[in-house]
Protein backbone atom coordinates (compact mmCIF):
# COMPACT_ATOMS: atom_id res chain seq x y z
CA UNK A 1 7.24 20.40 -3.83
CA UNK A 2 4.81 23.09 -4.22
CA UNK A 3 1.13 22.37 -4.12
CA UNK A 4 -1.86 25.23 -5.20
CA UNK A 5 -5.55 23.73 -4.98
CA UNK A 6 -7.44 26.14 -7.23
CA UNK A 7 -11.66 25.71 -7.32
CA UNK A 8 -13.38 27.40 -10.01
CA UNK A 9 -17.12 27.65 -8.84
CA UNK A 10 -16.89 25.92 -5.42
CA UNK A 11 -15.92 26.97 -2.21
CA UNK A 12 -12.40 24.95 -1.40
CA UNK A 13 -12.94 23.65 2.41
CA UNK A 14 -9.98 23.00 4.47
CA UNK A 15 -11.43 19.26 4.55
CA UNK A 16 -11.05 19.39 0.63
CA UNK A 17 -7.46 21.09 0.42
CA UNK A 18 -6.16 18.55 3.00
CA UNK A 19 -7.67 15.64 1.15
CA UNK A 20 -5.86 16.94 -2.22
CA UNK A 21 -2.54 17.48 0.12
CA UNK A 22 -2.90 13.51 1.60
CA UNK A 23 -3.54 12.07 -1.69
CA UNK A 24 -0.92 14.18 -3.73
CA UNK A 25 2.08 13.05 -1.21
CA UNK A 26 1.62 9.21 -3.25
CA UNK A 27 2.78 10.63 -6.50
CA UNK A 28 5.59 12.05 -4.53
CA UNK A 29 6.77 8.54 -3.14
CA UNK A 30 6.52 7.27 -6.32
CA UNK A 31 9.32 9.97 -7.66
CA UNK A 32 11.55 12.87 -6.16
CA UNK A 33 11.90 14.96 -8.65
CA UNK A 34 8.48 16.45 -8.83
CA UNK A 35 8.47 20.21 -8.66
CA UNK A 36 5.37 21.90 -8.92
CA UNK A 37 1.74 20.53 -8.43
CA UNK A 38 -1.25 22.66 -9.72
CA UNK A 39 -4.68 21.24 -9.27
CA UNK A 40 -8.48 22.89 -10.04
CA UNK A 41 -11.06 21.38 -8.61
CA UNK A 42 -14.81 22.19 -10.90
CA UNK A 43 -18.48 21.45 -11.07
CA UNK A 44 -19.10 20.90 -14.17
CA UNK A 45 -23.23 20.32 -14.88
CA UNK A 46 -24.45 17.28 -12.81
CA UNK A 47 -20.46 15.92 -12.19
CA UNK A 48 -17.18 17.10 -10.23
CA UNK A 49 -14.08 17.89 -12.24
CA UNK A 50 -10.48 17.77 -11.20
CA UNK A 51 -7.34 18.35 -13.04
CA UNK A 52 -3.91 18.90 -12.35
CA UNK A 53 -0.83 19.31 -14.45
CA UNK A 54 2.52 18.14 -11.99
CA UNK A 55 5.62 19.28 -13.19
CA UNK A 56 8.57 16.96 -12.75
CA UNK A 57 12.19 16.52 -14.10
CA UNK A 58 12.01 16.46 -17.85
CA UNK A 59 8.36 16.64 -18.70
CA UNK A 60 4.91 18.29 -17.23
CA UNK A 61 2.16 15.65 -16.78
CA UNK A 62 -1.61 16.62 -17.13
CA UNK A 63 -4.35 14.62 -16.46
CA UNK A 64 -7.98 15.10 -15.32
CA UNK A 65 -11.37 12.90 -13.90
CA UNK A 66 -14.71 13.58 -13.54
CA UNK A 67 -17.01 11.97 -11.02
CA UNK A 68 -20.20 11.67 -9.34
CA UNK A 69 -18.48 12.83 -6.27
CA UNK A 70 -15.88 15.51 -5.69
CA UNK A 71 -13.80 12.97 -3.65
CA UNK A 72 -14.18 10.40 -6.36
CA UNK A 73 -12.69 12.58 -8.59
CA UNK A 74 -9.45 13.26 -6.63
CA UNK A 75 -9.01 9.93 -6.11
CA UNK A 76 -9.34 8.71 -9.62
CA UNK A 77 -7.18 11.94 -10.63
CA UNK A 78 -4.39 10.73 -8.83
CA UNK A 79 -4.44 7.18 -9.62
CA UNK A 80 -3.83 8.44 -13.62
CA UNK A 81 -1.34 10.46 -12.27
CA UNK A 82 0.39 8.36 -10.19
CA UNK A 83 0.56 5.83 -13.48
CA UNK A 84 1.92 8.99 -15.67
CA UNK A 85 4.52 9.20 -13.03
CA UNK A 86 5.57 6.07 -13.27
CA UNK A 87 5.65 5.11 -16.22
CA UNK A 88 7.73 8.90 -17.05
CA UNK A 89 10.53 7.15 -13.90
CA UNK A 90 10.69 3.77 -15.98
CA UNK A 91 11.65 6.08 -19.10
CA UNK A 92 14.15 7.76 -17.42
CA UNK A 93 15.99 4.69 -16.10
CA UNK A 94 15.16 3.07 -19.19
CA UNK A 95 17.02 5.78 -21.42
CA UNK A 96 20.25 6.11 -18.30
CA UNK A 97 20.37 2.37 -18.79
CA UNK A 98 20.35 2.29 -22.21
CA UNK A 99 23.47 4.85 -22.75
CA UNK A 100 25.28 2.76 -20.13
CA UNK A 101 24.38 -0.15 -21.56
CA UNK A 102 25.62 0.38 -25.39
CA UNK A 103 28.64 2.26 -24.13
CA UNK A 104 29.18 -1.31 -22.14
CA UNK A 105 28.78 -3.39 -25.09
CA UNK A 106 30.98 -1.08 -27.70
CA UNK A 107 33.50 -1.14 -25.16
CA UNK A 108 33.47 -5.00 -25.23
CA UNK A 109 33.28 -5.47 -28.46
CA UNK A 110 36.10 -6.55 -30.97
CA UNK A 111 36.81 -4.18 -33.81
């Protein structure tokens, strides 16, 4: 999996880039097949921004938070992710079930 932390505005600290790394490995227990991770991190006015878009088997999955606090944000950000994820993995063994499943019952079935 590659991972770029991008900060538009704000100086990324080592502390911050780690924290992103830390919570970003979650989404990856949750499912394999997830290729590319690109997350900005913002100030936007009186609140912290972050967004990422994670690019996995079948389908790219954006989602952003803003907070109070910069670390608020990451971890709300990756809590919609991680549900994204999820629910994109249920999908996928929904639909390989499925196939299986009808060829199963056709190939039961009295003509």
């Amino acid at each position: 999996m590659q991972l770029s932390v991008t900060g538009h505005h704000i100086e990324l600290t080592d502390a911050l880039q780690n924290y992103v790394k830390e919570k970003i490995k979650r989404i990856e227990r949750h499912f394999d097949h997830v290729t590319n991770v690109h997350v900005i991190l913002s100030p936007e006015r009186h609140q912290q921004k972050a967004e990422a878009t994670v690019h996995v088997s079948g389908a790219d999955v954006f989602a952003y938070a803003v907070e109070d606090d910069m670390y608020a944000a990451i971890d709300l950000l990756v809590d919609k992710l991680d549900r994204q994820i999820l629910k994109h993995k249920e999908k996928l063994q929904k639909r390989a079930r499925g196939a299986n499943g009808a060829k199963a019952a056709m190939a039961g079935m009295p003509e």
